[in-house]
Each structure stands twice: as structure tokens, then as C-alpha cells.
Protein backbone atom coordinates (compact mmCIF):
# COMPACT_ATOMS: atom_id res chain seq x y z
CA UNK A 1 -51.39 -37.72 37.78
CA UNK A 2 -52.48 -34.69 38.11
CA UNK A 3 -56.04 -34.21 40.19
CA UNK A 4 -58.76 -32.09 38.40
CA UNK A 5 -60.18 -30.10 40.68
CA UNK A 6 -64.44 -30.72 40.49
CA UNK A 7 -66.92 -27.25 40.77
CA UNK A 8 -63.87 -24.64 42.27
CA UNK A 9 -67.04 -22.52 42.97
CA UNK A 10 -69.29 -25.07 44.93
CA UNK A 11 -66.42 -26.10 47.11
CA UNK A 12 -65.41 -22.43 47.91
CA UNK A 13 -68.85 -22.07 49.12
CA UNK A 14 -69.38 -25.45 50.95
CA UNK A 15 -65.57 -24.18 52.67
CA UNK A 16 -66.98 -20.72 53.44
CA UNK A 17 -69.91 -22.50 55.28
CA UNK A 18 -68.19 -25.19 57.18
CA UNK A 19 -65.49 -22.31 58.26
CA UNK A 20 -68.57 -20.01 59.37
CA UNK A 21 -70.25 -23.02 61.17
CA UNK A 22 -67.11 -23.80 63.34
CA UNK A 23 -66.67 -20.14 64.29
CA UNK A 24 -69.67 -19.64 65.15
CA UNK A 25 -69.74 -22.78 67.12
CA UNK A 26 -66.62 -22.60 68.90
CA UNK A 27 -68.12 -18.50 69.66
CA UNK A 28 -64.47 -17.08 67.82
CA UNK A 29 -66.25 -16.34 63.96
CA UNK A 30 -63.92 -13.74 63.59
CA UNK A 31 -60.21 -15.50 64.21
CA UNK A 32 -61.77 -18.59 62.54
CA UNK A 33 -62.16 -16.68 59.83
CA UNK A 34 -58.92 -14.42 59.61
CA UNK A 35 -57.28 -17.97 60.32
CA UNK A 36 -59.05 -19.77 57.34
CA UNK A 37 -58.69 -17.39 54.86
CA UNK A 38 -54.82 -16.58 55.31
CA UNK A 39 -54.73 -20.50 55.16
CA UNK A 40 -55.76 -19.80 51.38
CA UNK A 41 -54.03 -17.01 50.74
CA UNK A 42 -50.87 -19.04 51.90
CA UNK A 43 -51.34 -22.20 49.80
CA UNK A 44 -52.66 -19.83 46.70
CA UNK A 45 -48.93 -18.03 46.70
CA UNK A 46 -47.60 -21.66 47.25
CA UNK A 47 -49.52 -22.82 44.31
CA UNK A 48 -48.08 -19.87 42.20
CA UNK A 49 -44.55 -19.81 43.36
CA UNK A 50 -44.84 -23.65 41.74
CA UNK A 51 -46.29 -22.28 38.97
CA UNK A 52 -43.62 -18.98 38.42
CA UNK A 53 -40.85 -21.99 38.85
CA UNK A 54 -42.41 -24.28 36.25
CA UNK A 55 -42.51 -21.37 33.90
CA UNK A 56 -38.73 -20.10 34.77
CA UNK A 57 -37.48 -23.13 34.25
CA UNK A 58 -36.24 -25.46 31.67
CA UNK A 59 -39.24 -27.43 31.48
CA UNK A 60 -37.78 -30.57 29.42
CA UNK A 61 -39.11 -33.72 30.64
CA UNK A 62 -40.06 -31.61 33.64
CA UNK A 63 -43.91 -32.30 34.54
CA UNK A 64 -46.19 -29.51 35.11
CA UNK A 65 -47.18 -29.55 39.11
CA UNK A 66 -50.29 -30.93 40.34
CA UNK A 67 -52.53 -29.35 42.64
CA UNK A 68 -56.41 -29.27 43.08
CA UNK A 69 -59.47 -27.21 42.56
CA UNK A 70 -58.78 -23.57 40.57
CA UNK A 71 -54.78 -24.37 40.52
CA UNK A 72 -55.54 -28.16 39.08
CA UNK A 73 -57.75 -26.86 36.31
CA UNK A 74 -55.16 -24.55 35.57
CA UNK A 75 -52.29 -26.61 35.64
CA UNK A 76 -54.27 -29.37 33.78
CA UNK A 77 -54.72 -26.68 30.79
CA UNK A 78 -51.14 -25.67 30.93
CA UNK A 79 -50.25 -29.18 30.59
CA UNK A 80 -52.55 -30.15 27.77
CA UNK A 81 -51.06 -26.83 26.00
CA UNK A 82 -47.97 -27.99 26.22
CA UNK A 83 -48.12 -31.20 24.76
CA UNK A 84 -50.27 -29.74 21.68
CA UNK A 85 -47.60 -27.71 21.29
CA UNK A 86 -44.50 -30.08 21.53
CA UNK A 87 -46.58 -31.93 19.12
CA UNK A 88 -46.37 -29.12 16.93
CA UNK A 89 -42.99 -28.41 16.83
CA UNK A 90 -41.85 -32.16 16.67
CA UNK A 91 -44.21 -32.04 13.12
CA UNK A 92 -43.09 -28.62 11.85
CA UNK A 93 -39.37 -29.67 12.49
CA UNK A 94 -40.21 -33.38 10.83
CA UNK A 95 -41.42 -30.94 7.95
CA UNK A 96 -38.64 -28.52 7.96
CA UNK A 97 -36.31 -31.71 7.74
CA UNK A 98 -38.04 -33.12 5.25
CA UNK A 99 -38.21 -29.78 2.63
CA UNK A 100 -34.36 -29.35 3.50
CA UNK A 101 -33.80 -33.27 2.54
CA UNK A 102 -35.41 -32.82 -0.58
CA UNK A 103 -34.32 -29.59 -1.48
CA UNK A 104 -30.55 -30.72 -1.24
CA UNK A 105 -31.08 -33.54 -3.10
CA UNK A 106 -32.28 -31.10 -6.31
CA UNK A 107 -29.19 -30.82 -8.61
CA UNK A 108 -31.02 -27.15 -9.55
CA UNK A 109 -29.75 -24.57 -6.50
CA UNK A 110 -31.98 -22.85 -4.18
CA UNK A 111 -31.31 -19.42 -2.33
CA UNK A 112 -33.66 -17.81 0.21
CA UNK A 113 -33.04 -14.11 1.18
CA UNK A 114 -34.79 -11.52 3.34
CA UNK A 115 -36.07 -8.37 2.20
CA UNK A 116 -32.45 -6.42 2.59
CA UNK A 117 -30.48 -9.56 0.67
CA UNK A 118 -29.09 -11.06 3.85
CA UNK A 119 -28.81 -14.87 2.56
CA UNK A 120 -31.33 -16.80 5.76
CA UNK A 121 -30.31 -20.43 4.09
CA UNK A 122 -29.35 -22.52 0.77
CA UNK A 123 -29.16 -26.10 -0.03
CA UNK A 124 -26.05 -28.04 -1.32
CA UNK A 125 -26.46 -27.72 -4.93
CA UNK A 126 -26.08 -24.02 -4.55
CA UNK A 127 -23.09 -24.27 -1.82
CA UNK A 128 -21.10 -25.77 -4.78
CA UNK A 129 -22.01 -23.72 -7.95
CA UNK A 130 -21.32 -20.55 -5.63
CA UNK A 131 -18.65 -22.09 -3.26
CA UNK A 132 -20.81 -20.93 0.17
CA UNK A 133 -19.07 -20.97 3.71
CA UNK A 134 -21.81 -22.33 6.16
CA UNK A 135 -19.76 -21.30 9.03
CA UNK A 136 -19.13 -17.56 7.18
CA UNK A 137 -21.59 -16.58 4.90
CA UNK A 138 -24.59 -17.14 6.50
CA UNK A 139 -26.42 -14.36 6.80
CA UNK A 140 -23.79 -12.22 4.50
CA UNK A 141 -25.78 -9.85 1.63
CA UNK A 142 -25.67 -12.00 -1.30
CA UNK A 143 -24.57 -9.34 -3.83
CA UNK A 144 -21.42 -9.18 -1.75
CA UNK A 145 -20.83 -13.06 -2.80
CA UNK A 146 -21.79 -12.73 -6.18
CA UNK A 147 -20.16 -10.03 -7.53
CA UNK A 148 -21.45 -9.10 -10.98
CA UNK A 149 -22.65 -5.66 -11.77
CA UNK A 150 -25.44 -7.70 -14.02
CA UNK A 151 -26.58 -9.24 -10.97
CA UNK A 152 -26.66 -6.18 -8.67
CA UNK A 153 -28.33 -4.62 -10.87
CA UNK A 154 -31.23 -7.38 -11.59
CA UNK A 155 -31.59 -8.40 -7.91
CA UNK A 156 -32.47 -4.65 -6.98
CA UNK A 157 -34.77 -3.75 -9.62
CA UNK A 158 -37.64 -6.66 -8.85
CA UNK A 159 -38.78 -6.95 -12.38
CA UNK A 160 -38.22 -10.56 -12.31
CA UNK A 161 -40.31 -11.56 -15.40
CA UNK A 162 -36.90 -12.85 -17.06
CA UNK A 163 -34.16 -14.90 -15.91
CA UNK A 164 -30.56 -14.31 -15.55
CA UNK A 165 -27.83 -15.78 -16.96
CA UNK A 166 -24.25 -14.82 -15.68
CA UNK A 167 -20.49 -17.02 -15.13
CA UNK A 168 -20.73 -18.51 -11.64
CA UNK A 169 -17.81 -16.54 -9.48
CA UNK A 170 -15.26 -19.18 -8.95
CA UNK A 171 -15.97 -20.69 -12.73
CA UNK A 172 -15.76 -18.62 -15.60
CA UNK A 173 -17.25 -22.10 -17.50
CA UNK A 174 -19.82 -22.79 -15.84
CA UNK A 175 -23.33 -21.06 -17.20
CA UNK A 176 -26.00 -20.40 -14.67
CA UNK A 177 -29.27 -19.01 -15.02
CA UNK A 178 -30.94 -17.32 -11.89
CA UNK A 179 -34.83 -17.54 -11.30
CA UNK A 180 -35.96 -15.31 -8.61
CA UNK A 181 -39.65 -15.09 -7.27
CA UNK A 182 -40.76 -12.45 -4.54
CA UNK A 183 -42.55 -13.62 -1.50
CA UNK A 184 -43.69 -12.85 2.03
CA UNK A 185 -42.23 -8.69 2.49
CA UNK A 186 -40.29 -8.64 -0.32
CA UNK A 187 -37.94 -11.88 0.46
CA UNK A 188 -36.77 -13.75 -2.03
CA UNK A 189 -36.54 -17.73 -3.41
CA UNK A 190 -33.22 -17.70 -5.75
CA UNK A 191 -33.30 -21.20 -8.17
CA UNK A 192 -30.36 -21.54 -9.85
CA UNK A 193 -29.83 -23.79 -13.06
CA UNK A 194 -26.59 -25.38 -14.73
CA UNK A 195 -27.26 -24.48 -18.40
CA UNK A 196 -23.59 -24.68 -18.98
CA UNK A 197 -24.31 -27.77 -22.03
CA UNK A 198 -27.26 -25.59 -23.32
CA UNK A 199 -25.13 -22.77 -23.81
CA UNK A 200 -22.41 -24.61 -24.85
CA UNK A 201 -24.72 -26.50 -27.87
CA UNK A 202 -25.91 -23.21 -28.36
CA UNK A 203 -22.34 -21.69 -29.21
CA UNK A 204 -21.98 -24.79 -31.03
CA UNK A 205 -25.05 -24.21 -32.91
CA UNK A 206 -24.48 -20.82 -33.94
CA UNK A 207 -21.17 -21.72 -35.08
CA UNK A 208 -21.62 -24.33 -37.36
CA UNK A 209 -24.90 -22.41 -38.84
CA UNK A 210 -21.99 -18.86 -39.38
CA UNK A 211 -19.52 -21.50 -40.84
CA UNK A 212 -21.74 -23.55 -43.12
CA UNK A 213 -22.79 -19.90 -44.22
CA UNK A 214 -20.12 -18.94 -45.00
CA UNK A 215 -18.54 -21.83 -46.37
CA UNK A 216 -21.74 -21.58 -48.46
CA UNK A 217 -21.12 -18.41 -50.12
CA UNK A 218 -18.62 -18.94 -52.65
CA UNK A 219 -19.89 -22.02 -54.28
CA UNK A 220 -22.85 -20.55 -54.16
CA UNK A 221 -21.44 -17.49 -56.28
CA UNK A 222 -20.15 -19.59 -58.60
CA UNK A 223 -23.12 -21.83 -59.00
CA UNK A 224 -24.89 -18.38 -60.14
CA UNK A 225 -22.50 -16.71 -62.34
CA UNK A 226 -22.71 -20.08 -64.51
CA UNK A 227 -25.88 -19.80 -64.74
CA UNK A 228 -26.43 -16.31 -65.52
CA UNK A 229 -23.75 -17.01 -68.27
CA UNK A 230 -26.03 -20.03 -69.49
CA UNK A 231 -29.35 -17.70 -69.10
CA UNK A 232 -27.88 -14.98 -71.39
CA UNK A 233 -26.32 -17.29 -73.96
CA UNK A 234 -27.97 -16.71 -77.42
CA UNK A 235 -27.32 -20.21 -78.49
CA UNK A 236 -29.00 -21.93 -75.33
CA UNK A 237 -31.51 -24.32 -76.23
CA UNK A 238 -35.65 -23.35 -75.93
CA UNK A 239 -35.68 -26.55 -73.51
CA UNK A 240 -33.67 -25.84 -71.09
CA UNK A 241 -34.75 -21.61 -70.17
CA UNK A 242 -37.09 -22.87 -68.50
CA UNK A 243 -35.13 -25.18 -65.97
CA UNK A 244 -32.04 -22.82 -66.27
CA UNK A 245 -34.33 -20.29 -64.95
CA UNK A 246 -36.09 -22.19 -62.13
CA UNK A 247 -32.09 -23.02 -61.20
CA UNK A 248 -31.43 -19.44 -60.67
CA UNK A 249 -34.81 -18.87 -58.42
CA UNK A 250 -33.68 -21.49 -56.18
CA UNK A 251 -30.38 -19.86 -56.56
CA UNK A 252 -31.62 -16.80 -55.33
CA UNK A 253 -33.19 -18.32 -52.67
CA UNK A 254 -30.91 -20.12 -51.41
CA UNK A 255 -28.95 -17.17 -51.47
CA UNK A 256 -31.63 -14.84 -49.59
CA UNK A 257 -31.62 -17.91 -46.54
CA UNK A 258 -28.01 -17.52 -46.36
CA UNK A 259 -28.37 -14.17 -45.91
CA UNK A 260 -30.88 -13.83 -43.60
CA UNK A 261 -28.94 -16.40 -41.23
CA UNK A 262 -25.78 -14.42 -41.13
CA UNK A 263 -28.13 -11.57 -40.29
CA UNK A 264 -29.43 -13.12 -37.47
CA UNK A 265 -26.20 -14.60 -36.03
CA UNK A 266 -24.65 -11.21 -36.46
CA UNK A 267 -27.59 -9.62 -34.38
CA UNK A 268 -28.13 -12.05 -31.91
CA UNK A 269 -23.53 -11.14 -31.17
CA UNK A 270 -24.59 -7.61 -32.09
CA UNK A 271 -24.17 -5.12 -28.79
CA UNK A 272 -26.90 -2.20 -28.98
CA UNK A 273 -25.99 -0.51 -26.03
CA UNK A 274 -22.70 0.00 -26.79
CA UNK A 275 -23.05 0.97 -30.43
CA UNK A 276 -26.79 2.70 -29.94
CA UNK A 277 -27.20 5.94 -31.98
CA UNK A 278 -30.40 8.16 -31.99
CA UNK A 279 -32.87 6.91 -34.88
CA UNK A 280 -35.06 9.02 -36.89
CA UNK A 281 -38.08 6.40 -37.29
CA UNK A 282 -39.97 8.66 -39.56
CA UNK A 283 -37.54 9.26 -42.25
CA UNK A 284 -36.93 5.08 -41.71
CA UNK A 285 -40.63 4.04 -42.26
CA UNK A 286 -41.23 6.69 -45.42
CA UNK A 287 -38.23 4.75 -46.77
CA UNK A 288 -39.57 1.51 -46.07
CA UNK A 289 -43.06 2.09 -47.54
CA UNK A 290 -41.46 3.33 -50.65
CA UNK A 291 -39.91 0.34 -50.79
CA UNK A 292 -42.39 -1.71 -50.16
CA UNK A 293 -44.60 0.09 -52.49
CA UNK A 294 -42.00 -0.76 -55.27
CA UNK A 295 -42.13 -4.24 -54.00
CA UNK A 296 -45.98 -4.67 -54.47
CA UNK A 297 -46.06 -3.54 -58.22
CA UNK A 298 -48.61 -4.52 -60.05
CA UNK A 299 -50.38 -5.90 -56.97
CA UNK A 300 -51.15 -2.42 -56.48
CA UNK A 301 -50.73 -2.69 -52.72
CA UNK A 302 -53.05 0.33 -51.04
CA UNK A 303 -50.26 1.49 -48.22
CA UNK A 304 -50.59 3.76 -45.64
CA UNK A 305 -48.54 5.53 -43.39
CA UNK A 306 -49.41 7.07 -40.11
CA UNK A 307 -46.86 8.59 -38.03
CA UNK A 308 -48.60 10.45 -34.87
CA UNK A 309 -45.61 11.44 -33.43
CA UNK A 310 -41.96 12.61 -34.62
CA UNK A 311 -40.26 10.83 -31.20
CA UNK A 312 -36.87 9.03 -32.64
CA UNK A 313 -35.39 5.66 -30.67
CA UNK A 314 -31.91 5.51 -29.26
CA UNK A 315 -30.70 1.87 -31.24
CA UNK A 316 -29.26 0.31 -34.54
CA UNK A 317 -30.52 1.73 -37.52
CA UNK A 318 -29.44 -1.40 -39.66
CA UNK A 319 -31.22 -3.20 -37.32
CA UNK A 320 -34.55 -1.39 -36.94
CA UNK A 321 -34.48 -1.05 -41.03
CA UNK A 322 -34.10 -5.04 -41.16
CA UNK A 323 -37.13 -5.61 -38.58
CA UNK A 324 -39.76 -3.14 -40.15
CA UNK A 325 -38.80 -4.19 -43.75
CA UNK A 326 -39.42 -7.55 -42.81
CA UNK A 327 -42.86 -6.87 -41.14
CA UNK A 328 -44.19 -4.00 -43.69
CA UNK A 329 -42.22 -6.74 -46.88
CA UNK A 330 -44.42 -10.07 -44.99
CA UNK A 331 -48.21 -7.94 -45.09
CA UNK A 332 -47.11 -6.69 -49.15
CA UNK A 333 -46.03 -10.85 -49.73
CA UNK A 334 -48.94 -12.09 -48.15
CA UNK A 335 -51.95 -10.03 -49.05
CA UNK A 336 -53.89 -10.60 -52.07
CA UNK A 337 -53.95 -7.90 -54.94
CA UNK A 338 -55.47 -4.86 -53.95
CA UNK A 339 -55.68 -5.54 -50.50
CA UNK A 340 -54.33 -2.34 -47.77
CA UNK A 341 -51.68 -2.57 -45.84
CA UNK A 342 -51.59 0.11 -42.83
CA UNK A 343 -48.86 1.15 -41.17
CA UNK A 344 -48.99 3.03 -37.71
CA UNK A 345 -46.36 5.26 -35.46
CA UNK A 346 -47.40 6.52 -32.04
CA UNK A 347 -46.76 7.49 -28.62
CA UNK A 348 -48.39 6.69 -25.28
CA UNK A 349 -47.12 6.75 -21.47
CA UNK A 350 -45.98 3.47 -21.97
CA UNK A 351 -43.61 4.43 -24.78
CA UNK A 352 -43.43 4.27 -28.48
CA UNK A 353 -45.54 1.66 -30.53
CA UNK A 354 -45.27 0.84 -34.28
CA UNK A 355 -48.31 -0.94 -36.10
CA UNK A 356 -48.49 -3.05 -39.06
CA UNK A 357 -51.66 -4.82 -40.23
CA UNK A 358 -52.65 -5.84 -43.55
CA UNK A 359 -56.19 -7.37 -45.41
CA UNK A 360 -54.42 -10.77 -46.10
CA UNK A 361 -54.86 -14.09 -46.10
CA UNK A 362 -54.04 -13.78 -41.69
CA UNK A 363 -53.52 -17.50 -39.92
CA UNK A 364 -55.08 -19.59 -37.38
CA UNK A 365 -53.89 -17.94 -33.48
CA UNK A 366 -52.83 -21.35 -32.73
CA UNK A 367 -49.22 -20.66 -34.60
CA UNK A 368 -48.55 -17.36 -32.87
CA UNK A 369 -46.62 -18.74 -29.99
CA UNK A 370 -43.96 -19.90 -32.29
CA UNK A 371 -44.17 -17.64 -35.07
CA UNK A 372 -40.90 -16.18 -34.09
CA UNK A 373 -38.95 -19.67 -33.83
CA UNK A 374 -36.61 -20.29 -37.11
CA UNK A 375 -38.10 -21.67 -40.01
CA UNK A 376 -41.67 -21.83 -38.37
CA UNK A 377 -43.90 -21.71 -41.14
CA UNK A 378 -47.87 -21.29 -40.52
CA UNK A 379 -48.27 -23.10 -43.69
CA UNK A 380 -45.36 -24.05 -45.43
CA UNK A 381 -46.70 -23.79 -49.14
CA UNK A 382 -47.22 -19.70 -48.89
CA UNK A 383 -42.94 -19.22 -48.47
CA UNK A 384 -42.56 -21.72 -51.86
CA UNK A 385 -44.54 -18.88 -53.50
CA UNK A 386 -43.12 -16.01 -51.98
CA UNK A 387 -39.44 -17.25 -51.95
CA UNK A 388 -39.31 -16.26 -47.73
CA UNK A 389 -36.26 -17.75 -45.68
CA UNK A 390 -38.63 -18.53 -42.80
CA UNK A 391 -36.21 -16.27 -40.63
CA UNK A 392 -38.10 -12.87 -41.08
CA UNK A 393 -39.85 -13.24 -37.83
CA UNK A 394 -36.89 -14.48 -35.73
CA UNK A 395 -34.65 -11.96 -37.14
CA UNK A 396 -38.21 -9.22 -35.74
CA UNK A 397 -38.08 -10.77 -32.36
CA UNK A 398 -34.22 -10.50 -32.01
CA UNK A 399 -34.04 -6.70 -33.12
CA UNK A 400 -36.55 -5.87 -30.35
CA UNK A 401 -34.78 -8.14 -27.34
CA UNK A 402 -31.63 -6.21 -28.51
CA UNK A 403 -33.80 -2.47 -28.26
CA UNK A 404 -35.63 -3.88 -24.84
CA UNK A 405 -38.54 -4.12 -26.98
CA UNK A 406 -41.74 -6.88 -27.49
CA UNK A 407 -43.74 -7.86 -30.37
CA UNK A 408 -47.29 -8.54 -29.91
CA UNK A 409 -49.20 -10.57 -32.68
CA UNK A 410 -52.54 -10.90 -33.23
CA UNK A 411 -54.36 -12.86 -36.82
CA UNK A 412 -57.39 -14.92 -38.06
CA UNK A 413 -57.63 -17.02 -40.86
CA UNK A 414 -59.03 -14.91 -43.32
CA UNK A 415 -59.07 -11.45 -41.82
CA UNK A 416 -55.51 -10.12 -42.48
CA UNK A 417 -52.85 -10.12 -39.40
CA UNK A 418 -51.57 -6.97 -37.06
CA UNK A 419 -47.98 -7.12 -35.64
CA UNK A 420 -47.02 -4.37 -33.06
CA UNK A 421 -43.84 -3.53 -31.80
CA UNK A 422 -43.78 -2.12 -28.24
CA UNK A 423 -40.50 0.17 -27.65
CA UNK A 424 -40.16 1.02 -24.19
CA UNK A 425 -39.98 4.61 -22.92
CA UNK A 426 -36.02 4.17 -22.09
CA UNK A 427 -35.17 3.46 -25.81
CA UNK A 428 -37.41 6.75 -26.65
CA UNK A 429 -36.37 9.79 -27.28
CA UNK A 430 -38.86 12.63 -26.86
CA UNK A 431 -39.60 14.88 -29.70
CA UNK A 432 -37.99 18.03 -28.46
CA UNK A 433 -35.08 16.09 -29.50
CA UNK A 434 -35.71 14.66 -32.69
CA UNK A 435 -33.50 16.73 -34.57
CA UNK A 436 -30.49 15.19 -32.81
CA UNK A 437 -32.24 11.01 -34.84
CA UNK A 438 -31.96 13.53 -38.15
CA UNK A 439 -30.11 11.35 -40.42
């Protein structure tokens, strides 16, 4: 045990007397006193010399020395130090056991990386979808394991807001998608999914939707050219127009959702980059409008165009003519007779921004989140009037992911509906150069 030394001070001074009495007793104060306090002096370097070889030593299952007074109270701190902070480290390494136990028994991947990319530690999951060497890669830049331009590219830029899909690098089948998060000085937590069955039923999906299409077509054509022929026969019966004719409207529909779902599949295969071409987006909206003003008729559609800037975007024409008709085509459809429709074209330090609200009927905000999904209808009974494929808005959303751009939504029941399109500023092209979109 070690001896707590009781008021250092008191007995220093109770010493200093008793050494004073005997030297002045025995008539030698002076060598009494040289003799006393190199005594102390002596057992203080003693004390620590103990202490400098408790320190410099492996102190495992080592106890700290005892001693008494000053030196006990020290040693009895050092002591009570030391086992707070064994405690400590037996808890944080319980913990650090525990978050490694239960991060290799995730079947998702995890990554960690410092600042620079130097992998500091994975779990199991991600040793097998990327084939890791714990006794080589450790510590190895992780863009030097996974070598994919894609990925280079995304784990040095930091704008993490969407994930990553790419092959894994020993597996050309095997889909994963990468979720990174920042944290700490710029380190980084890497979670990596299998999505290799979603992607596969996803392939699957959009194959049997291009066949059935397609496959759809001809009977389709024939179906129609009947009944045109039946229509436009002078001998047809009164009874039967009008049926014939409600036939060839659901035709026509049928027809349009066809259409519109090749359209999609063929722009969700589509490559922009590759194929991008400067865009004149002034001479494209004056040509939509006219449509669209041909389109409202009788309605007599009040619709405006504002164009506040000549800038053109580097994309697919077909494209960007399918995704405004569709927006400016939806406000004409869906507001009343009468009713304005504005359309807006500007330019801001963010980039390039196109505008289109309408006076019409609008729906509740609840339905914006999925507005965009296939066949999402905010009320289903408005596209049985209008003839709509319910793919407008998906075949929107996919023309801007393809030009790196967003849609932004915003609508009230009653109170008409604005959709924006945000175009970033590397898909603009500035006006100096306009003439080069001049189609």
C-alpha cells in the first residue's frame, strides 16, 4: 500500500524545529543543519530516481513506488491517474471492438480515408466487393485500387450530394453504388452498396417496357388504319360514329403513351456529352410558344414570352424541344380558357434558368415529390380529359439529369403552378457566343 503522506508542510516545519533544537543543544547548529538537510536532498533525488525509473519503464503490472509525505501524495496521484486511464483505454478498445464487430457484420461496405485518400481501415464486406490485401493495401491511396476515371474524378471534387455507381474492379457484374460523407479535416466514410439485382431488374424493366413498345406498334397501326377506313366510309351506320370515333381517341392515345415511353427509354440510353451541340434556346422557345399557341385555340391561351438573355446551352436539341414542349403543352392543357401562361429565360451567377407558370387549376404541394415518377397523376381524372401519357414529367426530369440540370416545382390548389428549370453554368454558353447555338 502505498502511505499518504499527512500535512507535507506541518511536518517540514515540526523537522526544521526538532533539527534546530538538537543543534543548538548539542552547541553544533550549523553541521546539524548542513547534515539534516543533505539528508533530504539525498532521499528527495532517491525518491525521483524511483520516480524517472517508473516512468522509463514498461510499467505493466508494475506498481507505482511508495514513499511518504510530498513524494507519497505524488505517487498516490500518479497512481490513481493511471488506473483512470487504463480504465479508459480498456472501454475505448471494448468500443472500438465492438463498432468493428458490427461494422463487419453489415453486408453494405464501409471505407474510411484520411484527408489525402490514404485508406486508415475497412470492414469485410468491402475487402470482398474490392478484393483488399490487409497485409498490402493498408494505408495505399484508394484511387490507386479502384481505378475508374468516374471515380477519380467524384472522390476529388467533394460534391457528394449524389451517389456513385460504377463495376467493382475485379467484377465487371457486380453493380455498386458509393456513398461518401466528409468528416473530421476533410476524411472520408466510403459505404458501399450491392445494387447489382436493382440494376439488373432495372435493365430488365426497361427492356420489356422498349419490347412491349415496340411489339406494340404495328398492331397498333393496323388497329387505326381500320378504323380510319370505317370513320370515312359513307355507308357507316349513324350508331356506330360515335363509338368508331371514341375507338380512334383511345387509339391515339394509346399511341401518344407508346410514344412517349420509347422517348424516355431512348433518353434515359441517350449520351449528351458525347453527342452535345450548342443550342440556340431562343429560337427553341419562340418555336414552342407558337406551338403551343396553336395548341390552345379557341381557349385563347394569353402566352408570354420573356427571354432576358440570348445565352445558348451546350446539349440535345431533340431533347430540350421534348422537355419545354412538355412543360409550356402541360400549363396550355391544364389552365382554364383565358387563363396566361408566362414563360421566362434568364441568366444569373448561378447559370441559366427557364420559367414556366400558368393561372390554372395548380395542385396540392403534397404531390410534388413524385410528380416526376411515371404515370404519377395528381388527380387522375384531368389526363382522361386531356389525353396525357402521365410520362411528360419523367421524360422533364430525365432531359435535365442528362444536361446536369434540376427542376424545381412549386403549385397550390387553385392558384396555377410554376416549374423552373435550373441549367448550370457548365452547360451555358455565354452570349458572346451565341451565334455559334444559331440553328
Amino acid at each position: 500500500m502505498i502511505k499518504r503522506g499527512a500535512g507535507h508542510v506541518q511536518f517540514l516545519l515540526w523537522a526544521f524545529t526538532l533539527v534546530f533544537l538538537l543543534g543548538w543543544l548539542s552547541g553544533e547548529l550549523a553541521w546539524v543543519l548542513v547534515f539534516s538537510f543533505g539528508a533530504y536532498i539525498v532521499w528527495t533525488l532517491v525518491q525521483a530516481l524511483r520516480l524517472h525509473a517508473w516512468l522509463d519503464s514498461s510499467r505493466e503490472g508494475k506498481h507505482v513506488p511508495e514513499s511518504y509525505g510530498l513524494w507519497g501524495d505524488l505517487f498516490e496521484g500518479l497512481y490513481q491517474l493511471e488506473q483512470k486511464n487504463s480504465s479508459t483505454q480498456r472501454a475505448l478498445r471494448t468500443m472500438i471492438e465492438r463498432v468493428r464487430a458490427s461494422t463487419d457484420a453489415l453486408k453494405d461496405g464501409v471505407i474510411m480515408t484520411d484527408a489525402i485518400g490514404h485508406i486508415d481501415w475497412w470492414n469485410q464486406s468491402a475487402q470482398k466487393l474490392f478484393r483488399f490485401r490487409p497485409d498490402k493495401d493498408r494505408g495505399e491511396v484508394l484511387t490507386n485500387l479502384i481505378r475508374s476515371p468516374g471515380f477519380k474524378k467524384y472522390f476529388e471534387a467533394k460534391q457528394y450530394g449524389e451517389p456513385l455507381e460504377l463495376s467493382a474492379p475485379h467484377n465487371a457484374n457486380l453493380r455498386l453504388r458509393l456513398e461518401i460523407t466528409l468528416f473530421g479535416e476533410d476524411e472520408r466514410l466510403i459505404v458501399v452498396h450491392d445494387v447489382t439485382r436493382l440494376h439488373r431488374l432495372e435493365e430488365m424493366r426497361r427492356d420489356f417496357v422498349s419490347n412491349v413498345s415496340h411489339e406494340m406498334r404495328t398492331p397498333l397501326t393496323v388497329i387505326r388504319g381500320y378504323l380510319e377506313t370505317v370513320i370515312d366510309a359513307a355507308d357507316m351506320s349513324p350508331k356506330w360514329q360515335r363509338p368508331m370515333r371514341t375507338m380512334m381517341q383511345q387509339a391515339q392515345r394509346l399511341e401518344v403513351l407508346l410514344n412517349d415511353l420509347l422517348l424516355l427509354e431512348k433518353y434515359e440510353t441517350e449520351d449528351v456529352q458525347r453527342h452535345a451541340k450548342p443550342v440556340n434556346v431562343v429560337n427553341l422557345l419562340q418555336s414552342v410558344c407558337h406551338d403551343a399557341q396553336l395548341l390552345s385555340g379557341e381557349r385563347e391561351h394569353e402566352i408570354s414570352l420573356d427571354c432576358q438573355t440570348e445565352v445558348a446551352l451546350r446539349g440535345l436539341e431533340n431533347q430540350l424541344r421534348s422537355a419545354f414542349s412538355n412543360l409550356i403543352f402541360n400549363a396550355v392543357k391544364y389552365t382554364p380558357e383565358g387563363g396566361s401562361i408566362r414563360v421566362r429565360w434568364w441568366q444569373d451567377q448561378r447559370g441559366a434558368h427557364l420559367s414556366v407558370k400558368d393561372t390554372g387549376c395548380g395542385f396540392d404541394p403534397v404531390h410534388i415529390p413524385r410528380l416526376t415518377e411515371r404515370f404519377y397523376r395528381a388527380d387522375p381524372s384531368r389526363d382522361n380529359t386531356t389525353g396525357g401519357s402521365g410520362l411528360g414529367l419523367a421524360i422533364v426530369k430525365h432531359v435535365l439529369i442528362n444536361h446536369g440540370a434540376k427542376l424545381e416545382i412549386h403549385s397550390q390548389l387553385h392558384q396555377g403552378s410554376e416549374f423552373i428549370c435550373h441549367f448550370p453554368l457548365a452547360a451555358v454558353i455565354p452570349e458572346r457566343n451565341s451565334e455559334l447555338a444559331a440553328s
